[in-house]
Every structure is written in C-alpha cells, then in structure tokens.
C-alpha atoms as a PDB file:
ATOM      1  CA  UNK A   1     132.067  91.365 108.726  1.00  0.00           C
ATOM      2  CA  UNK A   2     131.836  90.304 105.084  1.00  0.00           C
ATOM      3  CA  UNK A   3     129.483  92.313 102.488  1.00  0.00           C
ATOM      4  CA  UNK A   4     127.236  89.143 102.507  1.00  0.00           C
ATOM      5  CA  UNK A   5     126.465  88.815 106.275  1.00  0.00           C
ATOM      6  CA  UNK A   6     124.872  92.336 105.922  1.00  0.00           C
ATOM      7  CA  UNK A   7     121.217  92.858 105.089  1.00  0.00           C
ATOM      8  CA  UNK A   8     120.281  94.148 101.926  1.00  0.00           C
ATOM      9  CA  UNK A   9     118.178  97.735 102.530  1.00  0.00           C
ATOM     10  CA  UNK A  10     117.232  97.309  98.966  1.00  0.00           C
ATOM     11  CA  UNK A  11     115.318  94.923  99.875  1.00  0.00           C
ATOM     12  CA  UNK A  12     113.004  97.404 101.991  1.00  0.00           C
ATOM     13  CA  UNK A  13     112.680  98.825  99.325  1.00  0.00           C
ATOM     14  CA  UNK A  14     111.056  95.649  97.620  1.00  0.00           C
ATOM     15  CA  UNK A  15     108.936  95.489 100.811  1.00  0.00           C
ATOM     16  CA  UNK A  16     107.676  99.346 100.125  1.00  0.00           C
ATOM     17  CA  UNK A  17     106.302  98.370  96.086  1.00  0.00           C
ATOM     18  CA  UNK A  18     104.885  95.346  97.379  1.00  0.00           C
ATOM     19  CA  UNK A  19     103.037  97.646 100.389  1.00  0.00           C
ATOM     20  CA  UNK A  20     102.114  99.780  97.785  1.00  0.00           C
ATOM     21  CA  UNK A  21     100.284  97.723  95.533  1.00  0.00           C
ATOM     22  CA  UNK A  22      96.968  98.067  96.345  1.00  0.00           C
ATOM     23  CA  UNK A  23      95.173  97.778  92.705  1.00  0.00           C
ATOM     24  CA  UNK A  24      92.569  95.232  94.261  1.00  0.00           C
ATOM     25  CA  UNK A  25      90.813  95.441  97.292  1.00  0.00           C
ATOM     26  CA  UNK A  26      92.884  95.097 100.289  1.00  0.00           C
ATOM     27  CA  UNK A  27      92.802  94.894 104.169  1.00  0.00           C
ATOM     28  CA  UNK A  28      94.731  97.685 105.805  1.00  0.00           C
ATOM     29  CA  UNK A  29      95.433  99.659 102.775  1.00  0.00           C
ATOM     30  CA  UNK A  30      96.294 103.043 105.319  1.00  0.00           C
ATOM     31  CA  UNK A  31      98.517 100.789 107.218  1.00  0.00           C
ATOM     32  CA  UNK A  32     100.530  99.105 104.458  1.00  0.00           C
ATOM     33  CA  UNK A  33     101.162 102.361 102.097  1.00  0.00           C
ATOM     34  CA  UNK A  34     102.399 104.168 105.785  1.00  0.00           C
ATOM     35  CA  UNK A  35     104.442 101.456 105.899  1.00  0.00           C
ATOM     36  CA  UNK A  36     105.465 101.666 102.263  1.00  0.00           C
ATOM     37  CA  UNK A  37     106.686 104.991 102.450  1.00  0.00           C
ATOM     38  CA  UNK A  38     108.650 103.969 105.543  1.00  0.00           C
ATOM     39  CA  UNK A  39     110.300 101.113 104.082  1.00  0.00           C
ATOM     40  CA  UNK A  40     110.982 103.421 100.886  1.00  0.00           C
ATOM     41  CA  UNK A  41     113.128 105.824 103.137  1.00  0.00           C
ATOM     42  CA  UNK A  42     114.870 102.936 105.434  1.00  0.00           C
ATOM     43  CA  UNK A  43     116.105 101.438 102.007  1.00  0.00           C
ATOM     44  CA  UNK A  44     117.426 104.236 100.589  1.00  0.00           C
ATOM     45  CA  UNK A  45     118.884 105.877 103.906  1.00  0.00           C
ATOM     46  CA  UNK A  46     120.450 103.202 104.723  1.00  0.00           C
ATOM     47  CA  UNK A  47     122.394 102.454 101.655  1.00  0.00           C
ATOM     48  CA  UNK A  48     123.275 106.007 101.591  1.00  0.00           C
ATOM     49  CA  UNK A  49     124.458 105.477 105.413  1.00  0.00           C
ATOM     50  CA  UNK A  50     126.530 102.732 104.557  1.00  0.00           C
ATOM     51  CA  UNK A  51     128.491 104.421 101.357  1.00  0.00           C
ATOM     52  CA  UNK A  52     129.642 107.130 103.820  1.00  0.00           C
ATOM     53  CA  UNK A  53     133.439 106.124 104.936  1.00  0.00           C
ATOM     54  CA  UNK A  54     133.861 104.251 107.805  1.00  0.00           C
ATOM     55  CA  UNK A  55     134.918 106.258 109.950  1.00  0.00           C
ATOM     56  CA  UNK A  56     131.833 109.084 109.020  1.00  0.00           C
ATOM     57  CA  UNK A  57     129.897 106.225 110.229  1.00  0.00           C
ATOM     58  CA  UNK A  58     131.700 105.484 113.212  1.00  0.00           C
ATOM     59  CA  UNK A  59     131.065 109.214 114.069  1.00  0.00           C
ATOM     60  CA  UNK A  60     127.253 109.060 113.407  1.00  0.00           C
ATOM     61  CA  UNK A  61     126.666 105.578 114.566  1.00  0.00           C
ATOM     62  CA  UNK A  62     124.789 106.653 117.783  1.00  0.00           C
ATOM     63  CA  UNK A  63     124.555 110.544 116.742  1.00  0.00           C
ATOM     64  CA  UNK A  64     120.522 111.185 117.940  1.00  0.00           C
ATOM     65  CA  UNK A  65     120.765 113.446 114.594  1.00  0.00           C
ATOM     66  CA  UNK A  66     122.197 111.040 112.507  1.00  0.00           C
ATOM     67  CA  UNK A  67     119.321 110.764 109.843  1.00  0.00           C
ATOM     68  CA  UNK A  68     120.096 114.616 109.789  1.00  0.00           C
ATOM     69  CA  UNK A  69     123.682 114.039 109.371  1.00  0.00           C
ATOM     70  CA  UNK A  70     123.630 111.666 107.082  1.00  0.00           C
ATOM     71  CA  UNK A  71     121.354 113.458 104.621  1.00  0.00           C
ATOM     72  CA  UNK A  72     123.835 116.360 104.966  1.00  0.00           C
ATOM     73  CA  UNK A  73     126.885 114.960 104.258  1.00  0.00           C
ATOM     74  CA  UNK A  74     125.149 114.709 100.202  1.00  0.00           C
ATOM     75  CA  UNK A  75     123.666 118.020 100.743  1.00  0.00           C
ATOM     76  CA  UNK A  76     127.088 120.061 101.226  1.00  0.00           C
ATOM     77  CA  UNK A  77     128.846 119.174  97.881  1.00  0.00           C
ATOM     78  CA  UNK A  78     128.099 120.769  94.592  1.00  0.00           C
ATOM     79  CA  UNK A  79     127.807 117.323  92.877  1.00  0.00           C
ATOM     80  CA  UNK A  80     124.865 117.145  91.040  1.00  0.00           C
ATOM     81  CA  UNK A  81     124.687 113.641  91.558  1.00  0.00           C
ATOM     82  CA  UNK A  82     125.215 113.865  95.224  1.00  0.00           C
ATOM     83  CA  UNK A  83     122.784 116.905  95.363  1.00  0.00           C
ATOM     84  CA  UNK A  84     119.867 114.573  94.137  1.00  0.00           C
ATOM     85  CA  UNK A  85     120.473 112.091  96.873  1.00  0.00           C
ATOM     86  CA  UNK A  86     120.326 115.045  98.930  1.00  0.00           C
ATOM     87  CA  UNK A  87     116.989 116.473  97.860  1.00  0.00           C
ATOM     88  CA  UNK A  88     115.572 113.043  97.251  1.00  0.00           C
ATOM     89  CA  UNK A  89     116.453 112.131 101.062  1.00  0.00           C
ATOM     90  CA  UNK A  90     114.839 114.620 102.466  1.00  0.00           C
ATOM     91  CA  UNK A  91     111.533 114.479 100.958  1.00  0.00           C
ATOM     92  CA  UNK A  92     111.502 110.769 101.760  1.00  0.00           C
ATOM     93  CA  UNK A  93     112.637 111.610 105.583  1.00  0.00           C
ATOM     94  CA  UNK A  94     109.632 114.351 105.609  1.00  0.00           C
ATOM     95  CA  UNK A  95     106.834 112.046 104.005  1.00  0.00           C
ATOM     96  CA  UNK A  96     108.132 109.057 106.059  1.00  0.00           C
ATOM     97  CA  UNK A  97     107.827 111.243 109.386  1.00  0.00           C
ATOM     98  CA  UNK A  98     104.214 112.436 108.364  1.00  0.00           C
ATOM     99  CA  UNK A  99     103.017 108.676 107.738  1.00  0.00           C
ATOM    100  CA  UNK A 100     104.433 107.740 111.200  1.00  0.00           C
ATOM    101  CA  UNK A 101     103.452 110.527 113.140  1.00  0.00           C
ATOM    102  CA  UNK A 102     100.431 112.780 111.566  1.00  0.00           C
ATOM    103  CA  UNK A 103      97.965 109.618 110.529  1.00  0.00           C
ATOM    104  CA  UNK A 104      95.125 112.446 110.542  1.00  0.00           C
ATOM    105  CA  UNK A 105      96.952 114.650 107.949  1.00  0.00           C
ATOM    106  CA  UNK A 106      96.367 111.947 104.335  1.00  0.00           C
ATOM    107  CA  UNK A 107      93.760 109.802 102.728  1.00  0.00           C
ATOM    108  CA  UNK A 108      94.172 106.682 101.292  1.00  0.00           C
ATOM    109  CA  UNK A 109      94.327 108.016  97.462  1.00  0.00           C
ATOM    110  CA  UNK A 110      97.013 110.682  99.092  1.00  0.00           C
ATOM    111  CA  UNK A 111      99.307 107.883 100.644  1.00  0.00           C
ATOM    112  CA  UNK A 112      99.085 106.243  97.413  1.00  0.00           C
ATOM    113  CA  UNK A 113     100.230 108.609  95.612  1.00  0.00           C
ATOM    114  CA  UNK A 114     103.245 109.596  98.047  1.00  0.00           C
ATOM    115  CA  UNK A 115     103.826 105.896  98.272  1.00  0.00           C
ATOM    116  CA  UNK A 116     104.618 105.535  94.337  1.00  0.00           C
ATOM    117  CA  UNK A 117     106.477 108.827  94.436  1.00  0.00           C
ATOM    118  CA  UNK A 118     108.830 107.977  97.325  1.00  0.00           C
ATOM    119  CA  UNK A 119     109.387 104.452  96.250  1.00  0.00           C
ATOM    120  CA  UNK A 120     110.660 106.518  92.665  1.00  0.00           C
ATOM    121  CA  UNK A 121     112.946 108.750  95.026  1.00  0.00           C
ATOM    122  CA  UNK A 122     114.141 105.753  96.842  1.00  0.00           C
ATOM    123  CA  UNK A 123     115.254 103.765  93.178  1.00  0.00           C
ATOM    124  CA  UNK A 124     117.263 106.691  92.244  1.00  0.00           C
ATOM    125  CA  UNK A 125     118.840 107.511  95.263  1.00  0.00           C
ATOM    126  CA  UNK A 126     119.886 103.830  94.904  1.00  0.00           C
ATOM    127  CA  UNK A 127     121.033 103.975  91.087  1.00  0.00           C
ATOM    128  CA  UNK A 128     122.609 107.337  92.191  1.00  0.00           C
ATOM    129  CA  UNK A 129     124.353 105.199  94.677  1.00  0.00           C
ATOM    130  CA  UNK A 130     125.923 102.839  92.755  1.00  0.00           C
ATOM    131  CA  UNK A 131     127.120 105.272  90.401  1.00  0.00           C
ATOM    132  CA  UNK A 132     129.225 106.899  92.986  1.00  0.00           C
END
C-alpha cells in the first residue's frame, strides 16, 4: 500500500481545533469539545502507531492493550524527545478516556480548556514525530 492511499491522522487533528472552536455560540458545545479531545489523541496516536517498525506493528495490530503498548514503546527509552511523546500520550489517552466515559466529571469551560491543551500535546507529539 503506497503512503498516499493511507489516511492522514493529522487530519483528526484538524477535526479536534475545528471541534474546539467554540468562540460564538454553538449547538452541542459538550459534544463537539468531547469529541475534540478524542480526535486530538486518535491523530497523534496514530501517527505515533504508524512510526513504530513494521513488524512492532504487526505485533500490536490486534493486541487489546495496544494503545498501552504503543505509548510504551516511547516511554522505555531515555530520549528526551521520545520521552515527550511518551508523557504527552498519556495525558491525551487519560483526558480522551474521561470525555468518553465520565461525561458527569467536566463543564463546558473545563472541556475547553482540556480541548486547547490536548490539541497543543497532539501538535508536538506530531512535530516530535517528524523529527525522529
């Protein structure tokens, strides 16, 4: 499969600042910045996924831990570089797993805020990315 027949998780991450935009009056502003912080850690997750080797993603392909693995594999090396992407992927995973599953647990001015801090996170993981 060619590079160009694969979809483009930055672009989730375009999704997630468009979510988050909610300067004027909006309908479903909960809904969209859950779904902005979502989007934020699918982008950048998955783009780390896919700069794993091959055959590291062969071995978490259908792993029910892989988002666990995944983050790890940055996590065990004393890069600094790597670190971040480490740090930064699990704070995304956590806030993206409280706007999916605790709705009760933020306001609207919370999820903002997480929104515009995760969508940060995501950006570098991504820069940190291409650096690699």
């Amino acid at each position: 499969m060619s590079i160009s027949n694969r979809f483009d998780w930055r672009e989730y991450l375009n999704v997630a600042k468009e979510l988050a935009d909610i300067h004027e009056r909006v309908s479903l502003p909960d809904a969209k910045l859950r779904s902005s912080i979502s989007r934020a850690y699918y982008a950048a997750f998955n783009l780390a996924y896919q700069s794993l080797p091959s055959e590291t993603q062969e071995e978490f392909r259908r792993a029910a831990d892989k988002h666990v693995r995944v983050i790890d594999q940055f996590g065990v090396s004393q890069d600094r570089l790597r670190m971040t992407i480490f740090v930064n992927l699990r704070r995304l995973r956590f806030d993206r797993n409280n706007a999916d599953y605790a709705p009760e647990n933020s306001t609207v001015a919370a999820l903002q805020s997480t929104a515009e801090m995760d969508i940060g996170l995501a950006d570098e993981v991504i820069r940190i990315l291409r650096l690699l």
